[in-house]
Protein backbone atom coordinates (compact mmCIF):
# COMPACT_ATOMS: atom_id res chain seq x y z
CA UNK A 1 -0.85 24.11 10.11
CA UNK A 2 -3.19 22.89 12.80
CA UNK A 3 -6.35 24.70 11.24
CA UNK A 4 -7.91 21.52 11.45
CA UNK A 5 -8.00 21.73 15.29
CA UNK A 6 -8.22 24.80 16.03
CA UNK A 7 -11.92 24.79 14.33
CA UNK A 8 -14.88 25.72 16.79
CA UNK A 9 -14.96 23.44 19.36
CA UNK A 10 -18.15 22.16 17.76
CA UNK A 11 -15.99 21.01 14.83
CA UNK A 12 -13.67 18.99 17.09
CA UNK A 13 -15.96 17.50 19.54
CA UNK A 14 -14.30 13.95 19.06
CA UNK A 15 -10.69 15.60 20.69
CA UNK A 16 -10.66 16.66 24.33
CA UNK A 17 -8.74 19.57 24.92
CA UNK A 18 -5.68 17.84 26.55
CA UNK A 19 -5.27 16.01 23.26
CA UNK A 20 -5.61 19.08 21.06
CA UNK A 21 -2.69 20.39 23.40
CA UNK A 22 -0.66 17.38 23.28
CA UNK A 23 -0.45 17.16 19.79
CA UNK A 24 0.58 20.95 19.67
CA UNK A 25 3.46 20.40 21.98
CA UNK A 26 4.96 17.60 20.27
CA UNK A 27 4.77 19.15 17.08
CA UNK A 28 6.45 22.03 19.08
CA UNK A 29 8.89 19.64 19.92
CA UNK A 30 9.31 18.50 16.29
CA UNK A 31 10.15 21.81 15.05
CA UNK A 32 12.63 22.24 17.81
CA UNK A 33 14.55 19.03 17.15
CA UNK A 34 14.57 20.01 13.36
CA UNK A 35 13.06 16.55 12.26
CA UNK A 36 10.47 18.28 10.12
CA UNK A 37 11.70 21.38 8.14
CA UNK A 38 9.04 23.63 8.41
CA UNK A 39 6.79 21.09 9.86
CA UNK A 40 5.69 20.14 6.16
CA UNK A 41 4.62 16.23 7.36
CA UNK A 42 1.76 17.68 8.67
CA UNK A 43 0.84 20.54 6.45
CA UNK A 44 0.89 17.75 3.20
CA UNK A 45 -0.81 15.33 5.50
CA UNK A 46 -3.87 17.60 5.97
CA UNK A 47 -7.21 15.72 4.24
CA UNK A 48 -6.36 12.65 6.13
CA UNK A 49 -5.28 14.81 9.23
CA UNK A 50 -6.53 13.25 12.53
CA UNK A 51 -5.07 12.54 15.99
CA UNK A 52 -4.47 9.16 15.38
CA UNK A 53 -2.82 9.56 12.21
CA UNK A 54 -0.51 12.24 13.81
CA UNK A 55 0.21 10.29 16.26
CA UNK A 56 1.39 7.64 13.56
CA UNK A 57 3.47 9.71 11.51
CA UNK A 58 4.89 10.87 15.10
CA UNK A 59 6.27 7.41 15.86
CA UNK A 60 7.64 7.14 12.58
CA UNK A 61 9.65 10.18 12.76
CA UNK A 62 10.56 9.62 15.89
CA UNK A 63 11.61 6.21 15.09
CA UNK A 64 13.66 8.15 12.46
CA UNK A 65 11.89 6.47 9.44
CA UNK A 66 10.46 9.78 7.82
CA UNK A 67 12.01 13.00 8.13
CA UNK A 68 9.61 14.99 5.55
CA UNK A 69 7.05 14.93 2.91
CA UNK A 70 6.37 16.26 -0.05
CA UNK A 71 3.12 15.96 -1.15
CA UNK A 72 0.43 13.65 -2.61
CA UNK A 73 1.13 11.29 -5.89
CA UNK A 74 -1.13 9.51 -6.55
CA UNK A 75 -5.06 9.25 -4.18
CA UNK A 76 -7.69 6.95 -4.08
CA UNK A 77 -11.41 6.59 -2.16
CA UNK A 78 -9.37 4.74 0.53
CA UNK A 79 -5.81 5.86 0.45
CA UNK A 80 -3.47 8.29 -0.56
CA UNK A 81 0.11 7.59 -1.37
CA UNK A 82 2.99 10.64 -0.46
CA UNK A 83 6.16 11.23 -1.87
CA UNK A 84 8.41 11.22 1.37
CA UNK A 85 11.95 11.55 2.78
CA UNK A 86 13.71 9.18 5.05
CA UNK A 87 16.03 10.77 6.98
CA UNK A 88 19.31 9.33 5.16
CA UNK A 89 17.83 11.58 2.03
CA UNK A 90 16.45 8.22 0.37
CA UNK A 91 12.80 8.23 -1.23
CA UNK A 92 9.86 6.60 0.62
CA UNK A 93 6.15 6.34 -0.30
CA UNK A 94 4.09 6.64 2.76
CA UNK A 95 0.46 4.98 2.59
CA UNK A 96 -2.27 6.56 4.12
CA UNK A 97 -5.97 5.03 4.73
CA UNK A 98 -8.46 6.96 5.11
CA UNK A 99 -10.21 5.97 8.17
CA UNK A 100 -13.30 8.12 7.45
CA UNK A 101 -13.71 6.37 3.85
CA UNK A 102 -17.32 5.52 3.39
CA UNK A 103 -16.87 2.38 1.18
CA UNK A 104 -14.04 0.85 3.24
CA UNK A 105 -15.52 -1.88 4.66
CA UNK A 106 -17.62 -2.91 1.94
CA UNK A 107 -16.23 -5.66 0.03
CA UNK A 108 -12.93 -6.04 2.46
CA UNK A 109 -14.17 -8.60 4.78
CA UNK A 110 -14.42 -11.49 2.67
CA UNK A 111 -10.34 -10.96 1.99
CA UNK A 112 -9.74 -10.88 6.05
CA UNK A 113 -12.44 -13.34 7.10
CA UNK A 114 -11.28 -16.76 6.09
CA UNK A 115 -7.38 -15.51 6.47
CA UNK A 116 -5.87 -17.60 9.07
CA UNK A 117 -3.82 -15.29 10.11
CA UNK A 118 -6.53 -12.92 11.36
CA UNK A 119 -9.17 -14.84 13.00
CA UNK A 120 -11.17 -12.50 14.61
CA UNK A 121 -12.47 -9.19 12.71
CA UNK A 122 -13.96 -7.18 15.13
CA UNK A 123 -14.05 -3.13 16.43
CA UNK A 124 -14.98 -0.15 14.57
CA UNK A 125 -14.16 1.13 10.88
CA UNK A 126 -10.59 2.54 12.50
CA UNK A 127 -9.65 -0.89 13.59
CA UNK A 128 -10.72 -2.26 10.45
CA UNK A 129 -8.49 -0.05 8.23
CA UNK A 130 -5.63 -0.34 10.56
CA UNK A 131 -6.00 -3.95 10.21
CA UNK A 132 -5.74 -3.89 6.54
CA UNK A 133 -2.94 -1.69 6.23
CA UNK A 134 -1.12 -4.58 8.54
CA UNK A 135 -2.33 -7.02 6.57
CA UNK A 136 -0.81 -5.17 3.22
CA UNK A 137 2.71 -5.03 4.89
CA UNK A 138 2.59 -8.51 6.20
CA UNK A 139 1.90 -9.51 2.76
CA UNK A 140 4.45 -7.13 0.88
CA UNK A 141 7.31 -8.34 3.14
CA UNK A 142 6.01 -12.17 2.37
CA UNK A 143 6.43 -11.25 -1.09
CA UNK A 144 9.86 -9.54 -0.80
CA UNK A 145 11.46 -12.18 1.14
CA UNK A 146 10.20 -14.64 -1.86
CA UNK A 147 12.02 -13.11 -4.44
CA UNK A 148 8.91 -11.22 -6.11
CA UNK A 149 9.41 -7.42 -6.88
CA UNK A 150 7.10 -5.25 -4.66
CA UNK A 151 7.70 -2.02 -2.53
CA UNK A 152 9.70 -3.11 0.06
CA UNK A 153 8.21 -2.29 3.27
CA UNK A 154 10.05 -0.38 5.96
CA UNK A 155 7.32 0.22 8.66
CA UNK A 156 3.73 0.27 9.43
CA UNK A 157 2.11 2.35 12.46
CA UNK A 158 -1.90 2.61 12.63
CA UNK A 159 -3.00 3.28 9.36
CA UNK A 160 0.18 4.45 7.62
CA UNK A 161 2.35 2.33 5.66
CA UNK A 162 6.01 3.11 5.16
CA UNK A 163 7.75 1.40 1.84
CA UNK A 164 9.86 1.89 -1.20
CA UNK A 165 9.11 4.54 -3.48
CA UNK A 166 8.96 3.06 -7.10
CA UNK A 167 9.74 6.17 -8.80
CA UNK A 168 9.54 6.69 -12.74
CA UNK A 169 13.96 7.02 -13.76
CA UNK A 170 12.80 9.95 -15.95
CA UNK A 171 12.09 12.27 -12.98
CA UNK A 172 12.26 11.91 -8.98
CA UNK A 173 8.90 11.89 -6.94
CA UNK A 174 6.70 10.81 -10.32
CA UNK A 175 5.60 7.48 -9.43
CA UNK A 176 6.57 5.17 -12.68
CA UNK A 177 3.95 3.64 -14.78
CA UNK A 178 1.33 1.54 -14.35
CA UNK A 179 1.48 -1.45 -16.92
CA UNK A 180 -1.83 -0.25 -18.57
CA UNK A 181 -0.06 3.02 -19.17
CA UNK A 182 3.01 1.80 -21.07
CA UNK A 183 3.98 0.30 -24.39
CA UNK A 184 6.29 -2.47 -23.79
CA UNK A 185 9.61 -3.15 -25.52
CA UNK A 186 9.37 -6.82 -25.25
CA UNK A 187 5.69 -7.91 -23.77
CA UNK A 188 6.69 -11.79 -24.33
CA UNK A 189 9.39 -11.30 -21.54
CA UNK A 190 6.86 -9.39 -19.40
CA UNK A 191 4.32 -11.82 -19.49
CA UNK A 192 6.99 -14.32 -18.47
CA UNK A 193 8.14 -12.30 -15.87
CA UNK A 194 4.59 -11.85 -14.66
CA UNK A 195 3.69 -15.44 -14.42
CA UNK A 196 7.01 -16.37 -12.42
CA UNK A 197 5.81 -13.77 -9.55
CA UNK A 198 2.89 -15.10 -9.27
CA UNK A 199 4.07 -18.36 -9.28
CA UNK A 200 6.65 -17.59 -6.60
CA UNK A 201 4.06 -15.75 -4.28
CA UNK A 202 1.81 -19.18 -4.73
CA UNK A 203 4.44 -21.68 -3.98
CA UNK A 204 6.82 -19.65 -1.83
CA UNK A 205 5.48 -16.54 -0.42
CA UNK A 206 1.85 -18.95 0.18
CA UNK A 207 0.01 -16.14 -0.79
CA UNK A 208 -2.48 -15.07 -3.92
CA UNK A 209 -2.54 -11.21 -4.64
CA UNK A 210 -6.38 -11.48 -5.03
CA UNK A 211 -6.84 -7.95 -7.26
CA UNK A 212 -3.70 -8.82 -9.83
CA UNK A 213 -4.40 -7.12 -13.35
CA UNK A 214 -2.14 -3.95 -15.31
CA UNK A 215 -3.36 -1.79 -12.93
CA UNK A 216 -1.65 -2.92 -9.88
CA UNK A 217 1.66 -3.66 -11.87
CA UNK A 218 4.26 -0.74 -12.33
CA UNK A 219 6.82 -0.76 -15.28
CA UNK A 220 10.17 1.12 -13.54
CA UNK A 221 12.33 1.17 -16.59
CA UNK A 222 12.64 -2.66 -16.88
CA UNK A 223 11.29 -4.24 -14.05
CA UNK A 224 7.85 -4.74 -13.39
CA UNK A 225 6.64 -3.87 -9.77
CA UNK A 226 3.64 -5.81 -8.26
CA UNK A 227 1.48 -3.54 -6.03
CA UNK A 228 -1.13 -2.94 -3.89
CA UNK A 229 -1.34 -5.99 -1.56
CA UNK A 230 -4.16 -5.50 0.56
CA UNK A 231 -6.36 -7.93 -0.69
CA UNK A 232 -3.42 -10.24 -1.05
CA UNK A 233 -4.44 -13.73 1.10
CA UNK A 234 -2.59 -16.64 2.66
CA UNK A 235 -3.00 -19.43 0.39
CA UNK A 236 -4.74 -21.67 2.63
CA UNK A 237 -7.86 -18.69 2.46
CA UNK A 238 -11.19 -20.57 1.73
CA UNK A 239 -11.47 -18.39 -1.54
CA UNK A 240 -7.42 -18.64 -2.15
CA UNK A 241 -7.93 -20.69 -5.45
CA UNK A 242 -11.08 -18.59 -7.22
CA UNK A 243 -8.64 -15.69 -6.42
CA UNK A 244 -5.51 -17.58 -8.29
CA UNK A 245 -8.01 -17.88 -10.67
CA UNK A 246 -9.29 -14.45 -11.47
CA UNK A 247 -5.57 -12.85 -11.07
CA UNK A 248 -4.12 -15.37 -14.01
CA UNK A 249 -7.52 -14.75 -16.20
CA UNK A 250 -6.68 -10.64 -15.82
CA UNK A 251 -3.39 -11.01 -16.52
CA UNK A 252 -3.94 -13.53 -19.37
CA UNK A 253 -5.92 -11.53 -21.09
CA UNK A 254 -4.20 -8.30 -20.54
CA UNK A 255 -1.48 -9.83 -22.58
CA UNK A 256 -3.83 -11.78 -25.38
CA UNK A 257 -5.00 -8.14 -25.72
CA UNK A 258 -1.97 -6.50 -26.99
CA UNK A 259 -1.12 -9.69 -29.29
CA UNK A 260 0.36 -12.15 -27.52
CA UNK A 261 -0.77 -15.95 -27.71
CA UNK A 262 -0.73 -16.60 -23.87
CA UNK A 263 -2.11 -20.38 -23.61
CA UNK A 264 -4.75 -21.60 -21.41
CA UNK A 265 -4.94 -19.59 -18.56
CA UNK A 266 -6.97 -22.76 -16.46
CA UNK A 267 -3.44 -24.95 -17.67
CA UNK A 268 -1.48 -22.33 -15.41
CA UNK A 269 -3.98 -22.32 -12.95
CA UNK A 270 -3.57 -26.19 -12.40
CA UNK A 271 0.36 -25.99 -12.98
CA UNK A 272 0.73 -23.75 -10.15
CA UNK A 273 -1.82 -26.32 -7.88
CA UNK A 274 0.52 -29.09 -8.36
CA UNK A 275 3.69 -27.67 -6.86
């Protein structure tokens, strides 16, 4: 379980021994309180296995918001999402940034810079990431409490993000669909349904998701799920509109694709402006 520490000391120069220690005792103390069966948060948890990320996924079982995991479902160059286990038995997807991912901060500062509500970007890659994954639960709970359909978010500590897990009905711990992946029963309603959430995060949530297309959209029987809301910004952003702009053109012609005449995207564009 702890192979990844107990590597040559050469391997592990970054811990001091005291931490190496601590981490084993309150794992210790884990098992002993039953929390974990079997310890399995941190045996799944292993590629992105560091102190600071154990010491997140402590605090949130401690703070009784995960009791266990299952295992990866879905991984990415700068996250992977688990299937996990609150401790009331419910499903939870736990999001997990990879702090040592080479590309990270490539392309992410222009979606943090001109946010007013993070004014100062500064620190290493490990601030940067834990920064974002803040920033993507600030913005999913924005969301939620505007009426738009997104993982709800439950908690955030370092770089792991606790929300809903939008499972596919057909079987428990598949993640459902992505709308690229599906064949819809009535795309005219979709599309409708689409436009209102973005609508809604403009006008009432004051945010633009800023990386919007069938890819970040999940199809759970019949709703549609928005996701992945790290680049999401505050609508006051310097780039806020071009964003607006590049979400409704991807999800335009997602739609014009598969047959549908879906207007003038610009015409929705300048709707939305004049709320």
């Amino acid at each position: 379980m702890l192979e990844m520490l107990k590597k040559p000391r050469s391997h592990r120069s970054r811990l001091m021994e005291k931490d190496v220690d601590e981490i084993e005792t309150r794992i210790a103390r884990i098992k002993s309180e039953r929390r974990v069966k079997d310890s399995r948060i941190f045996e799944v948890v292993e590629e992105v296995f560091d102190y600071q990320t154990l010491m997140a996924l402590y605090k949130l079982l401690n703070a009784g918001v995960v009791k266990l995991v299952h295992g990866v479902v879905a991984a990415g160059k700068e996250a992977r999402i688990y299937w996990a286990e609150a401790r009331d038995g419910s499903d939870i997807a736990l999001k997990i940034y990879l702090v040592q991912a080479a590309e990270f901060r490539r392309g992410r500062l222009m979606y943090i810079e001109g946010d007013p509500r993070f004014k100062r970007v500064r620190g290493d890659k490990r601030k940067l990431v834990e920064l974002w994954c803040s920033k993507e639960f600030r913005n999913l709970l924005r969301a939620h409490e505007a009426g738009v359909k997104v993982p709800r978010p439950i908690a955030r500590r370092g770089n792991v993000l606790a929300m809903e897990f939008v499972s596919d009905p057909a079987q428990r711990g598949r993640p459902a669909p992505l709308l690229k992946e599906v064949s819809l029963d009535n795309p005219e309603a979709a599309f409708e349904t689409i436009k209102r959430y973005i609508a809604l995060l403009y006008t009432k949530a004051r945010l633009v998701h800023a990386d919007l297309s069938e890819y970040n959209i999940m199809v759970r029987g019949e709703e549609l799920v928005l996701i992945d809301f790290g680049s999401a910004v505050d609508a006051d952003h310097p780039m806020a509109v071009d964003f607006l702009y590049r979400d409704v053109r991807n999800v335009f012609a997602f739609f014009s694709r598969i047959g549908l005449d879906v207007g003038d995207p610009t015409a929705f564009v300048s709707y939305l402006l004049q709320r």
